[in-house]
Protein backbone atom coordinates (compact mmCIF):
# COMPACT_ATOMS: atom_id res chain seq x y z
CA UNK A 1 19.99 73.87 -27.56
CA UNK A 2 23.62 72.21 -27.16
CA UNK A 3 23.98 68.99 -28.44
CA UNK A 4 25.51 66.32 -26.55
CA UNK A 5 27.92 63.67 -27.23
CA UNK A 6 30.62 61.46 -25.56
CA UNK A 7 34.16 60.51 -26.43
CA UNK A 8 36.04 57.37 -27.35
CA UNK A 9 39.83 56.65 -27.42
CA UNK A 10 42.48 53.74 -27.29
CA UNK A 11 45.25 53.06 -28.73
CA UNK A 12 47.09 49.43 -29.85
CA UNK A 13 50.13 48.94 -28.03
CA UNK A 14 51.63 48.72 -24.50
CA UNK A 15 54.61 50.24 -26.13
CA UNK A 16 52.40 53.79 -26.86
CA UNK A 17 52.67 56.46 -24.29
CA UNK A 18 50.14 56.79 -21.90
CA UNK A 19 49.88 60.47 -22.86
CA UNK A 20 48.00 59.27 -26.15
CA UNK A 21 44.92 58.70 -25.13
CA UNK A 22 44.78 62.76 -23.44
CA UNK A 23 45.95 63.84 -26.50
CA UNK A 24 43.27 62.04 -28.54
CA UNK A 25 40.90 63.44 -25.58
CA UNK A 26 41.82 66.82 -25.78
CA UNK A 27 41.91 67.11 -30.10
CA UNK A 28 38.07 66.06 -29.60
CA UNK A 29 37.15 68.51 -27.21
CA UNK A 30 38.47 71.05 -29.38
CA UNK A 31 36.63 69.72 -32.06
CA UNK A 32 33.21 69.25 -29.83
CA UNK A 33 33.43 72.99 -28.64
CA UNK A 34 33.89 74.14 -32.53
CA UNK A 35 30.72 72.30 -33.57
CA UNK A 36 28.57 72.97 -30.58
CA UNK A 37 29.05 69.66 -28.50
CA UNK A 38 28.51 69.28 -24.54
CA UNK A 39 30.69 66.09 -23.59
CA UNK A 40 29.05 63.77 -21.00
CA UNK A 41 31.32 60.98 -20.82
CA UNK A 42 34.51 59.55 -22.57
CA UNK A 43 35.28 56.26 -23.08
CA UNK A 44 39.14 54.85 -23.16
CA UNK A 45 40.44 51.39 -24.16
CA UNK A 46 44.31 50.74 -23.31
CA UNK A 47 46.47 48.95 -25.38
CA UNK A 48 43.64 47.12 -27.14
CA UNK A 49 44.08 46.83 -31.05
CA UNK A 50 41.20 48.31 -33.44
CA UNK A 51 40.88 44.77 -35.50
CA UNK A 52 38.69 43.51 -32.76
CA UNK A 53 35.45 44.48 -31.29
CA UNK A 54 36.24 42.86 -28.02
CA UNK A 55 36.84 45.78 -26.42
CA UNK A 56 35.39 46.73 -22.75
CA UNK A 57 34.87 50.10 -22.86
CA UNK A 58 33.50 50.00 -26.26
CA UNK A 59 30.97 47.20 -25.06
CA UNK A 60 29.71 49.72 -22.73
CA UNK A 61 29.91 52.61 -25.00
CA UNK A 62 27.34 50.35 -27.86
CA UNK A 63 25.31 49.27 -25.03
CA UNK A 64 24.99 52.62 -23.31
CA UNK A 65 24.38 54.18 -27.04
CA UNK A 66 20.48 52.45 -26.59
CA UNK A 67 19.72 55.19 -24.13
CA UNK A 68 19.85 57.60 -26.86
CA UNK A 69 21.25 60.23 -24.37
CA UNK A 70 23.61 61.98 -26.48
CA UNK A 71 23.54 63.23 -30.58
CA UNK A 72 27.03 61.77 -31.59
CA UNK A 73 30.53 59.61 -30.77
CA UNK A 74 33.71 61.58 -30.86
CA UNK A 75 36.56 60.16 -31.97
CA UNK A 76 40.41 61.70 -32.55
CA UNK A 77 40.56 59.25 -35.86
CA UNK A 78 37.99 56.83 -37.29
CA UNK A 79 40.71 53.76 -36.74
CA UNK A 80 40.01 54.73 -33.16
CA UNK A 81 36.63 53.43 -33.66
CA UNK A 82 37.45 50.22 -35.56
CA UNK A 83 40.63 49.21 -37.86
CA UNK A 84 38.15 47.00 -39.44
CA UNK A 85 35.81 48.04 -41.98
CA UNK A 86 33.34 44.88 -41.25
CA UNK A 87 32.95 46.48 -37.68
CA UNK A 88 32.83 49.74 -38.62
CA UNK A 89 29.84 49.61 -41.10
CA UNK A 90 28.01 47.02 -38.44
CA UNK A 91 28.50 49.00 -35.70
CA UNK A 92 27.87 52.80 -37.22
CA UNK A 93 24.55 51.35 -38.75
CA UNK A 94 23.18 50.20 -35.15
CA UNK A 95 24.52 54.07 -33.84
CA UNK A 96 22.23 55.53 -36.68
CA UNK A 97 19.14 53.35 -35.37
CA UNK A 98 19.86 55.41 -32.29
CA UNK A 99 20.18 58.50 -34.00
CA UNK A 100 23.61 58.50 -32.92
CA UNK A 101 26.35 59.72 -35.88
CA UNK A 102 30.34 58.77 -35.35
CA UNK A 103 32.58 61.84 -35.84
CA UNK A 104 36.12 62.38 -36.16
CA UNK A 105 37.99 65.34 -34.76
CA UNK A 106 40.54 64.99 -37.27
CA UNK A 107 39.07 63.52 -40.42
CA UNK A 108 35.21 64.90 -40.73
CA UNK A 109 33.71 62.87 -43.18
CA UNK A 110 30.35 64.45 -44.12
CA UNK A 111 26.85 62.30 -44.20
CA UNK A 112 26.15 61.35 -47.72
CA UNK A 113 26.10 58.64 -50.35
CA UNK A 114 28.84 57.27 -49.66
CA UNK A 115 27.63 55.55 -46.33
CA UNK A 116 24.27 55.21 -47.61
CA UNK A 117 25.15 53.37 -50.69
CA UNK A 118 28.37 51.75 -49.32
CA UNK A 119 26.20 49.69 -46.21
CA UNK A 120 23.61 49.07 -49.11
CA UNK A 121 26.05 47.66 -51.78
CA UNK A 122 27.91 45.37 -49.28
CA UNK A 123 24.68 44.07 -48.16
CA UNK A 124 24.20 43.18 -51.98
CA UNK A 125 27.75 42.07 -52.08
CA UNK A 126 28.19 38.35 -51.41
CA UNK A 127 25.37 37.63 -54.17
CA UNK A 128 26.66 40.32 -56.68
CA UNK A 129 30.46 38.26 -56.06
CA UNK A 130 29.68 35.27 -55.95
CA UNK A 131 29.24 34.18 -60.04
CA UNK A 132 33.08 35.97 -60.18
CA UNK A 133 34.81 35.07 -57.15
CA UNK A 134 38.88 33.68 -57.86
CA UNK A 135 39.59 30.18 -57.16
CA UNK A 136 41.56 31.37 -54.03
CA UNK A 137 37.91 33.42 -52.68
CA UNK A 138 36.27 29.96 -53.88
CA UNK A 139 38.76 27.59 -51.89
CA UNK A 140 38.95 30.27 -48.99
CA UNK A 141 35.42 30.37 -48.88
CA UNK A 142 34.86 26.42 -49.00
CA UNK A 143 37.42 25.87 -46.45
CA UNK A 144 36.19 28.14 -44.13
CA UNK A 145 32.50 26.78 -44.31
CA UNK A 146 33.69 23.27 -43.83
CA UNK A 147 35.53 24.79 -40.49
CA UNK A 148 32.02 26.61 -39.82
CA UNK A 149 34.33 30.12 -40.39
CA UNK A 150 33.06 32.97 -40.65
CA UNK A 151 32.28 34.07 -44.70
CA UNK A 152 29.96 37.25 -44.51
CA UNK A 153 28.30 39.12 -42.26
CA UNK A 154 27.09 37.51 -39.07
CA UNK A 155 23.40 36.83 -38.69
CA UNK A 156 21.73 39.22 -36.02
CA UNK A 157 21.96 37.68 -32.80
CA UNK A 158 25.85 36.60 -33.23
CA UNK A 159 29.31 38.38 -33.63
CA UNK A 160 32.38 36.98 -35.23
CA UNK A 161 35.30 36.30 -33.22
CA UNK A 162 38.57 38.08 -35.15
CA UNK A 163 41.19 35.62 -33.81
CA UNK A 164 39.03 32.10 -34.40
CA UNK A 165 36.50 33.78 -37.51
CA UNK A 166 34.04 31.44 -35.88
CA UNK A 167 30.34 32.99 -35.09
CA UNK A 168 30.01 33.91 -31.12
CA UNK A 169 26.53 35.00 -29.48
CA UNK A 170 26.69 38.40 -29.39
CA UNK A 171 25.62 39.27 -25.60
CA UNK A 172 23.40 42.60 -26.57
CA UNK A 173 21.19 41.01 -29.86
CA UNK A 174 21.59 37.45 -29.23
CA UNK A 175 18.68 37.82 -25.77
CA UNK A 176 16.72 39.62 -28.91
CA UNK A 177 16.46 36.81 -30.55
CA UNK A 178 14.77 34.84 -28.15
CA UNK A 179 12.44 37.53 -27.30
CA UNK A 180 11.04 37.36 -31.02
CA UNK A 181 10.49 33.83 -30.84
CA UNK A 182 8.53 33.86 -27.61
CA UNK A 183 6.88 36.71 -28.75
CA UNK A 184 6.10 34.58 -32.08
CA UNK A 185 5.35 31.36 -30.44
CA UNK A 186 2.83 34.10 -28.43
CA UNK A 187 0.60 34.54 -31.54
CA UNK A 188 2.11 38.00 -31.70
CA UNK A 189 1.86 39.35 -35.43
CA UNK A 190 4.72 40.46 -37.46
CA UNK A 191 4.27 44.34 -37.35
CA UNK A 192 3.73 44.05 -32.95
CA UNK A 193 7.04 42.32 -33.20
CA UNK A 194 8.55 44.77 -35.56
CA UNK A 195 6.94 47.32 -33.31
CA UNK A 196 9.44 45.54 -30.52
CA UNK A 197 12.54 45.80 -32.08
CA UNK A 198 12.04 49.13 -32.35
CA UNK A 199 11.30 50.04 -29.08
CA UNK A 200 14.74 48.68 -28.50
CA UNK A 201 16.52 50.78 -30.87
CA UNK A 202 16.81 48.06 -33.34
CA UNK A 203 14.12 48.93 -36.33
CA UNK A 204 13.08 46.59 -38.46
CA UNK A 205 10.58 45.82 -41.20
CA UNK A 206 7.64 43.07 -40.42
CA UNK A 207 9.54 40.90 -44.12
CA UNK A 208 12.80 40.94 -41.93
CA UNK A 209 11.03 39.51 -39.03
CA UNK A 210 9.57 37.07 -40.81
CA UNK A 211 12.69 35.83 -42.43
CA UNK A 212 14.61 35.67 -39.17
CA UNK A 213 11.85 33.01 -37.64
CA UNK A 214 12.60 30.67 -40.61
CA UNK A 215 16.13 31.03 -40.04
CA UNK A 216 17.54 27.63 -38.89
CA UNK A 217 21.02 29.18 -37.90
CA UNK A 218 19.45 29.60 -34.65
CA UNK A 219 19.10 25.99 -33.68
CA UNK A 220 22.65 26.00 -34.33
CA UNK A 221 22.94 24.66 -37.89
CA UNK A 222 25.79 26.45 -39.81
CA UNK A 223 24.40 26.95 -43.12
CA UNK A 224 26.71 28.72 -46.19
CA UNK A 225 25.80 27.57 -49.84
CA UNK A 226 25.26 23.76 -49.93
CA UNK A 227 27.25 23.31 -46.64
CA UNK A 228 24.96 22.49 -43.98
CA UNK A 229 26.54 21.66 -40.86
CA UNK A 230 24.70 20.79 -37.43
CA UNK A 231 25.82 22.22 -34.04
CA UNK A 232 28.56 24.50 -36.34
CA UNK A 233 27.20 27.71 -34.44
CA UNK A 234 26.23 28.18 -30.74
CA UNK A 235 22.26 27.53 -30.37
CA UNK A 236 19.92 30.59 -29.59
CA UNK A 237 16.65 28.93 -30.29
CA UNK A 238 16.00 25.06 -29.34
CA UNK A 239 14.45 23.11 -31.51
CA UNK A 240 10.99 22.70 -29.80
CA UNK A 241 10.42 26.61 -29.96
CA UNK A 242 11.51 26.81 -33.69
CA UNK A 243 9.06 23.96 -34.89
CA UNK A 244 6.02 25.72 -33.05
CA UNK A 245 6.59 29.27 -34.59
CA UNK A 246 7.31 27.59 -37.80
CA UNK A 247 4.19 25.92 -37.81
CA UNK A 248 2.23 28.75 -36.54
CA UNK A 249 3.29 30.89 -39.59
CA UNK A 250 2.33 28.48 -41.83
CA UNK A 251 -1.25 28.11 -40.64
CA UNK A 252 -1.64 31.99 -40.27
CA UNK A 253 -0.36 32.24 -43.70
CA UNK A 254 -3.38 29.70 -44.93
CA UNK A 255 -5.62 31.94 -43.07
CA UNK A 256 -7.36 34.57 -44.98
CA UNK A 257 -6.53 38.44 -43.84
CA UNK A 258 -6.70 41.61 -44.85
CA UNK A 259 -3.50 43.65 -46.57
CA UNK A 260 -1.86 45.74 -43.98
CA UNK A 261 -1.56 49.44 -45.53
CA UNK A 262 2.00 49.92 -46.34
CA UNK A 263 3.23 53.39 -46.64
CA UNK A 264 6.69 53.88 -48.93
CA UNK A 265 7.57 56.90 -48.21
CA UNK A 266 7.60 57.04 -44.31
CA UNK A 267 10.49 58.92 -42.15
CA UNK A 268 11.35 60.18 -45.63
CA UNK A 269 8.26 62.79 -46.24
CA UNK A 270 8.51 65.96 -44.47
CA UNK A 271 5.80 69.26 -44.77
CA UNK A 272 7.45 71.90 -47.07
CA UNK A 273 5.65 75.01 -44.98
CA UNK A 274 6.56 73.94 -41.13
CA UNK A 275 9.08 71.66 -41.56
CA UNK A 276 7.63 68.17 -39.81
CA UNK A 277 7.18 64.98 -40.66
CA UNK A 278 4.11 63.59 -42.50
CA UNK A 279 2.81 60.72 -41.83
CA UNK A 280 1.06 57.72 -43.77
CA UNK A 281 -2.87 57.65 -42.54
CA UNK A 282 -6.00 56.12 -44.34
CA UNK A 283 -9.57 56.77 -44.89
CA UNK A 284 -13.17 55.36 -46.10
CA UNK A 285 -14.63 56.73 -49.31
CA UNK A 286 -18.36 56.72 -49.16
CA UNK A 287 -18.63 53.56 -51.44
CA UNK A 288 -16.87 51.88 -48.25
CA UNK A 289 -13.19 51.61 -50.16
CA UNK A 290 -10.06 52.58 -48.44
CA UNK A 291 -7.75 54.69 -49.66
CA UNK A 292 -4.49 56.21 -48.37
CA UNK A 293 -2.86 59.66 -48.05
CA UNK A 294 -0.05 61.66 -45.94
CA UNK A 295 -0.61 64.17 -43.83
CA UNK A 296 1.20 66.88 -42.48
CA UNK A 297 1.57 65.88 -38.18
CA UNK A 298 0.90 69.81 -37.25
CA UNK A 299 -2.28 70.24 -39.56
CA UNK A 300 -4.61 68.78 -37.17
CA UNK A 301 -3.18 70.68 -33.58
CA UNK A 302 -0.83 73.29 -35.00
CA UNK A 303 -3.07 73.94 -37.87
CA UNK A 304 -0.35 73.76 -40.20
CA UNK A 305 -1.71 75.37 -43.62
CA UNK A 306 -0.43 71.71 -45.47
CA UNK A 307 -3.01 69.50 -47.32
CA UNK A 308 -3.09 66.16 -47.41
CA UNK A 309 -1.39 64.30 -50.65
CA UNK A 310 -2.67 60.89 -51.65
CA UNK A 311 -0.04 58.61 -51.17
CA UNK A 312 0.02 56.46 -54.14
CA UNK A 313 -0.14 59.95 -56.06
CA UNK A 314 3.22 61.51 -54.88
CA UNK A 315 4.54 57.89 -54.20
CA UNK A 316 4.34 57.20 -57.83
CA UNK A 317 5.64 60.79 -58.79
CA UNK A 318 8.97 59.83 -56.39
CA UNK A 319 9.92 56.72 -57.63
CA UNK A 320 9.60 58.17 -61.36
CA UNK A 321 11.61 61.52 -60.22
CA UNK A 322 14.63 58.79 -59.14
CA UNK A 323 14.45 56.76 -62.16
CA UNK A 324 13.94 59.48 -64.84
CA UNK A 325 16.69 62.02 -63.11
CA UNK A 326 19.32 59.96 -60.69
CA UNK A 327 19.77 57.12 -62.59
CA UNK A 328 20.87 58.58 -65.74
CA UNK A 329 24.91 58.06 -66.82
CA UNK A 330 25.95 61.91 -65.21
CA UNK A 331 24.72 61.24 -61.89
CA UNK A 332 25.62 57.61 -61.69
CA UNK A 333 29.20 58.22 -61.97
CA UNK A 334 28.66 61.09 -59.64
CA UNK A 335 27.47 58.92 -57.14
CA UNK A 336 30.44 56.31 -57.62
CA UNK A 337 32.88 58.85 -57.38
CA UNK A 338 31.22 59.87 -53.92
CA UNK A 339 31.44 56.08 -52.77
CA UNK A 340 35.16 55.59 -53.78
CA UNK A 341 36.01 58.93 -52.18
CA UNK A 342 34.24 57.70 -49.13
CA UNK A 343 35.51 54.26 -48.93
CA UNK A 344 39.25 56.07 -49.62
CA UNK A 345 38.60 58.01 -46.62
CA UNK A 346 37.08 55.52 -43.76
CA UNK A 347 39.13 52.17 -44.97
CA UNK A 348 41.82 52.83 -46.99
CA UNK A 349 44.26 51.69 -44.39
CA UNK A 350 41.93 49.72 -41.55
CA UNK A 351 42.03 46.52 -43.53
CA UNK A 352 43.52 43.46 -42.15
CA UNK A 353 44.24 41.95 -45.66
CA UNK A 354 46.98 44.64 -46.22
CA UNK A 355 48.76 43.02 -43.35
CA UNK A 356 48.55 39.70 -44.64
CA UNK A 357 49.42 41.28 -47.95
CA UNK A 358 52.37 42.53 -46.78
CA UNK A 359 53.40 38.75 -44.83
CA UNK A 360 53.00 37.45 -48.65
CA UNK A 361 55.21 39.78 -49.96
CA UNK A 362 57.58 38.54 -47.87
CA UNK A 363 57.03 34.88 -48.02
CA UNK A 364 57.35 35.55 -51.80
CA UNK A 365 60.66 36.96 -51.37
CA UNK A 366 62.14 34.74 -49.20
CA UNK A 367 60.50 31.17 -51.70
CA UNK A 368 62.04 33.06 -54.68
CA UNK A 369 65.72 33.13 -52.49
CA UNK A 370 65.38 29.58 -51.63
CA UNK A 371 64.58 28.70 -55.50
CA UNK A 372 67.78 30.24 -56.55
CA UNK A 373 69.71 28.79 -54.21
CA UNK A 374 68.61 25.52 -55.97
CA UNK A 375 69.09 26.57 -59.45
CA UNK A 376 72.89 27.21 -57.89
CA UNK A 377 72.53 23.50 -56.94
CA UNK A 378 72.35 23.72 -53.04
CA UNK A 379 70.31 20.86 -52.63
CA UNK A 380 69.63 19.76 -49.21
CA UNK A 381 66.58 18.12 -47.08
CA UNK A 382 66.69 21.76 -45.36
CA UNK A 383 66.53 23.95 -48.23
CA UNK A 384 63.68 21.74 -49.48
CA UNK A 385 62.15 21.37 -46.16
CA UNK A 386 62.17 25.42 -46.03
CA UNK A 387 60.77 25.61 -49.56
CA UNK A 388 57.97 23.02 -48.27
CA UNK A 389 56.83 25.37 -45.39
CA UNK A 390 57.04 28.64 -47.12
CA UNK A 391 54.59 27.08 -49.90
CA UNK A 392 52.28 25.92 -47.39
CA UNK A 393 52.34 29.34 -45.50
CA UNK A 394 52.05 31.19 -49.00
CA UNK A 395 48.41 29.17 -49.16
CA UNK A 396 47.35 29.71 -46.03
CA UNK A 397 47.91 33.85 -46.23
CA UNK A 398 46.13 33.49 -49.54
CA UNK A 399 43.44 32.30 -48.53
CA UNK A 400 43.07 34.63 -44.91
CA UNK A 401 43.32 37.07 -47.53
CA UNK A 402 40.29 36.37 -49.86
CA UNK A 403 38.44 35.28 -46.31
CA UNK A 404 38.90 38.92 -45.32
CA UNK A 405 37.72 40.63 -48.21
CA UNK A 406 35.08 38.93 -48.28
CA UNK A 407 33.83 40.42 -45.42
CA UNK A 408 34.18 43.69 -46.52
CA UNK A 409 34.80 43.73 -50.44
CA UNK A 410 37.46 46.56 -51.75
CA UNK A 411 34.87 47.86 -54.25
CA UNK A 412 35.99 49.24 -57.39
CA UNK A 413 34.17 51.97 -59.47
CA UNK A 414 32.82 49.85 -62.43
CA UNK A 415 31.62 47.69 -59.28
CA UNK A 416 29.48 50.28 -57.92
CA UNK A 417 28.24 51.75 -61.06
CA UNK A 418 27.05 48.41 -62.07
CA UNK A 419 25.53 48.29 -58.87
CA UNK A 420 23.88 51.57 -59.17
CA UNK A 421 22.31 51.06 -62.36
CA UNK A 422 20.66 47.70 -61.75
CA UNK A 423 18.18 49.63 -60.17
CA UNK A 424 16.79 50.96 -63.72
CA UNK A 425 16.19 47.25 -64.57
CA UNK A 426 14.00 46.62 -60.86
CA UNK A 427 10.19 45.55 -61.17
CA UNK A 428 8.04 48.21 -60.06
CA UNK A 429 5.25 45.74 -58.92
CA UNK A 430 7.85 44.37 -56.10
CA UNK A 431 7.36 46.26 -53.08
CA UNK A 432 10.86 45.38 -51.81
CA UNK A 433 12.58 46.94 -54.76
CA UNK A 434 10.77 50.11 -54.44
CA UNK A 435 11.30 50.66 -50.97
CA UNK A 436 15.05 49.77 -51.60
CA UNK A 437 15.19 51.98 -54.60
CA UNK A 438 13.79 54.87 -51.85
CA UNK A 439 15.89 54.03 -49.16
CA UNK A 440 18.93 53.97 -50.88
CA UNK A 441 18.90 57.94 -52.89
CA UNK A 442 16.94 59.58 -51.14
CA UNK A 443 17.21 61.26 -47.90
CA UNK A 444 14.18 63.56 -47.47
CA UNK A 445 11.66 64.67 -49.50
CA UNK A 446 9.62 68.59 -48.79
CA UNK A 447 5.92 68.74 -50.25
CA UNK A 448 4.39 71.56 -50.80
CA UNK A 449 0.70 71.72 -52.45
CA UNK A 450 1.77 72.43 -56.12
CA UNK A 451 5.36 70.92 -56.13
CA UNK A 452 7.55 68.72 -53.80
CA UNK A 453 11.26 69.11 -53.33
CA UNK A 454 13.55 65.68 -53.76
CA UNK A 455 17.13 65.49 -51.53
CA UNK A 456 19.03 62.91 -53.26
CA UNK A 457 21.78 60.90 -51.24
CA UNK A 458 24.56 62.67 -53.62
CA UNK A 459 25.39 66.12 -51.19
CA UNK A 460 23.32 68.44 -49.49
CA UNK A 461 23.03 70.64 -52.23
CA UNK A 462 21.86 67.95 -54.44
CA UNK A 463 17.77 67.97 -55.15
CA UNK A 464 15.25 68.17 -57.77
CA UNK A 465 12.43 70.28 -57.45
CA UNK A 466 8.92 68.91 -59.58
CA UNK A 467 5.96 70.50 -60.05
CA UNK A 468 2.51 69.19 -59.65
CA UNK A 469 1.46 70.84 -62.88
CA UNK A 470 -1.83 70.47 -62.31
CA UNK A 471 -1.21 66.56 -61.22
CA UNK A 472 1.14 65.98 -64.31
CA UNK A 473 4.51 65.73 -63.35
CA UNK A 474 7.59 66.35 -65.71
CA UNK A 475 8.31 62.95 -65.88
CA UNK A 476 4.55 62.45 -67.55
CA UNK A 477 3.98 60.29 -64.49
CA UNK A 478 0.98 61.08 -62.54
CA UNK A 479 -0.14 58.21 -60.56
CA UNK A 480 1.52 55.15 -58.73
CA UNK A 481 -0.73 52.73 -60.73
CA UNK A 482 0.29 54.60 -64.02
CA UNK A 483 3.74 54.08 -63.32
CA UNK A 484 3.49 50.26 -62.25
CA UNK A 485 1.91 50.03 -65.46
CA UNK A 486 4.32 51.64 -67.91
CA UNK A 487 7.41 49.82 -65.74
CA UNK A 488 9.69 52.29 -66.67
């Protein structure tokens, strides 16, 4: 079956040819008829620069994307799709809720860790930073908060506008919002409105949810650190609405209820015989107890020859296979090599700190001119007028420099590896750090009825294959209880 996709291309200035945007064009339909693409439509932006995300045509191509009627986004570069690496992560993480992957004709970068762990690390980011930031991040940071600027990644429901770096309702997520609050103040539950989100191609987890209707950013409060600030971003949610769902959760949390079933390894456990997915079910032991198991989607209609596998079983005998094997030194640094590469590859040169780099260098230059004409004793209420503004603008890049890293931190490799292994240290008793441990190295996972096959987020050759050993695994794990137990 051919897949489908659709193009986009711009390019920055009036002062470009025309003819760019065919060329770009053409280079991708080369590159869709190699790989087996049927274009649909193309997309083109003129004379637009890649810092923003202001663009028309690449409204329409995200808003479009939630059709899901086409496999992938062509592009001749990836600066076509976004100079800045803030955008680029946001917006390539809402195409993968859509199944949709961003490819460029000219510089393929294969699926892998380094997108995986790169989105997950700078969502750890701006806590990992913060105890080390420099007193120019500090004082960027601090000014920008009393300005209600921009200092991380926008809550969902707003953008950030790149000329002002003040938060902006973002017209496709921003509707959303109020949706889940009406559909809170409702009495809907947590996992119907999770259900919501992702019938609009925006999945999320029933804790994210939650944490979202407690969020007072939406009645317009801008809120960074100890800086609280009212009507410092537009309102989504007035203050009536917020109160009531606010106090609804709290008397449905005093309520007594029963503990949904929560399955870890879901969209990540496929059958090892026909190849589909296997889904999280439960049953009733004769004593009246629940218990909970996976089981292959064909076995039932297709008669696929695939048992069921009790899921705190090979649950317990994942999260032990990622400890005991991924997490040692060798693969660590493996993995960190695969993020650098990666970030090397999509952002070395989208960043707009290196252009206000490169405006410092210059101011530099010209302050270090003006103090030697002074040591020559030129003295004048210009020269020291001059030295007086290039100081001022010296501070002012400095500190549009630390703002916009810290939206999208250079990461370095001790960074990363740091970051990796503080997953050894996690408590296996918190459900969120298992799931995250999950979601972030592994990509699929083929069971079979004596052994299961791990695919680790390093390459697509990397995976581990563990045998059931008569329900002893190699890593002398054989039970999810066991293993909460021992806290390896």
């Amino acid at each position: 079956m051919l897949k489908k996709a659709v193009i986009y291309a711009r390019y920055s200035s009036a002062g470009q040819r025309e003819e760019s945007i065919e060329d770009q064009i053409r280079e991708c339909k080369l590159y869709a008829k190699s790989e087996g693409y049927s274009i649909i439509k193309t997309y083109a932006d003129y004379a637009i620069t890649g810092t923003t995300d202001d663009r028309a045509q690449f409204q329409l191509m995200i808003r479009e994307a939630a059709k899901k009627a086409y496999e992938a986004i062509l592009v001749y570069k990836t600066d076509r799709f976004a100079r800045n690496r803030f955008d680029a992560v946001i917006y390539k993480k809402k195409l993968k809720g859509y199944g949709i992957r961003v490819l460029s004709a000219k510089e393929p970068i294969p699926d892998g860790p380094g997108g995986i762990l790169l989105e997950s690390f700078y969502e750890s980011a701006a806590e990992m930073f913060s105890v080390n930031l420099s007193e120019n991040v500090k004082r960027g940071m601090y000014g920008n908060a009393m300005k209600c600027m921009a200092n991380c990644m926008p809550p969902f429901g707003y953008k950030i506008n790149k000329d002002t770096r003040h938060y902006e309702l973002d017209d496709i997520t921003a509707p959303l919002v109020k949706r889940i609050f009406n559909l809170a103040n409702d009495g809907k539950s947590m996992a119907e409105i999770s259900d919501f989100m992702k019938s609009q191609g925006f999945p999320r987890r029933g804790a994210w949810v939650a944490q979202t209707l407690k969020n007072k950013r939406y009645t317009g409060y801008y809120i960074f650190g100890d800086v609280s600030i009212a009507n410092g971003m537009p309102r989504i949610i007035d203050d009536q609405t917020f109160d009531q769902v606010n106090k609804l959760i709290s008397i449905r949390k005093r309520a007594p209820r029963s503990k949904p079933e929560n399955y870890l390894l879901t969209n990540k456990l496929y059958c090892g015989y026909c190849g589909s997915r296997m889904n999280g079910e439960y049953g009733t032991s004769r004593n009246g107890s629940k218990y909970r198991y996976y089981n292959c989607v064909k076995h039932k209609i297709h008669h696929c020859k695939k048992k069921a596998i009790g899921a705190d079983f090979i649950e317990g005998l994942v999260i032990a296979a990622i400890k005991n094997d991924i997490l040692n030194q060798e693969n660590v640094e493996k993995l960190a090599d695969a993020v650098i590469e990666y970030q090397k590859n999509e952002f070395e040169s989208t960043s707009s700190a290196k252009n206000f780099e490169r405006q410092l260098a210059i101011v530099d230059k010209k302050l270090t001119n003006m103090m030697a004409a002074l040591e020559k004793g030129i003295v004048s209420n210009t020269v020291l007028q001059r030295i007086k503004d290039l100081e001022a603008e010296k501070k002012e890049l400095e500190i549009k420099i630390a703002s916009e890293k810290l939206l999208a931190p250079a990461l370095t490799r001790e960074d990363i590896i740091d970051y990796i292994l503080s997953f050894k240290t996690g408590d296996l008793n918190d459900d969120t750090y298992v799931k995250k441990l999950v979601d972030t190295f592994v990509t699929k996972i083929y069971v079979y009825d004596d052994h299961f096959t791990l695919i680790y987020n390093v390459d697509d050759s990397y995976s581990c294959d563990i045998s059931f050993n008569d329900n002893v695994c190699s890593t002398n794990t054989t039970d999810w209880r066991t293993i909460k137990s021992k806290n390896l």
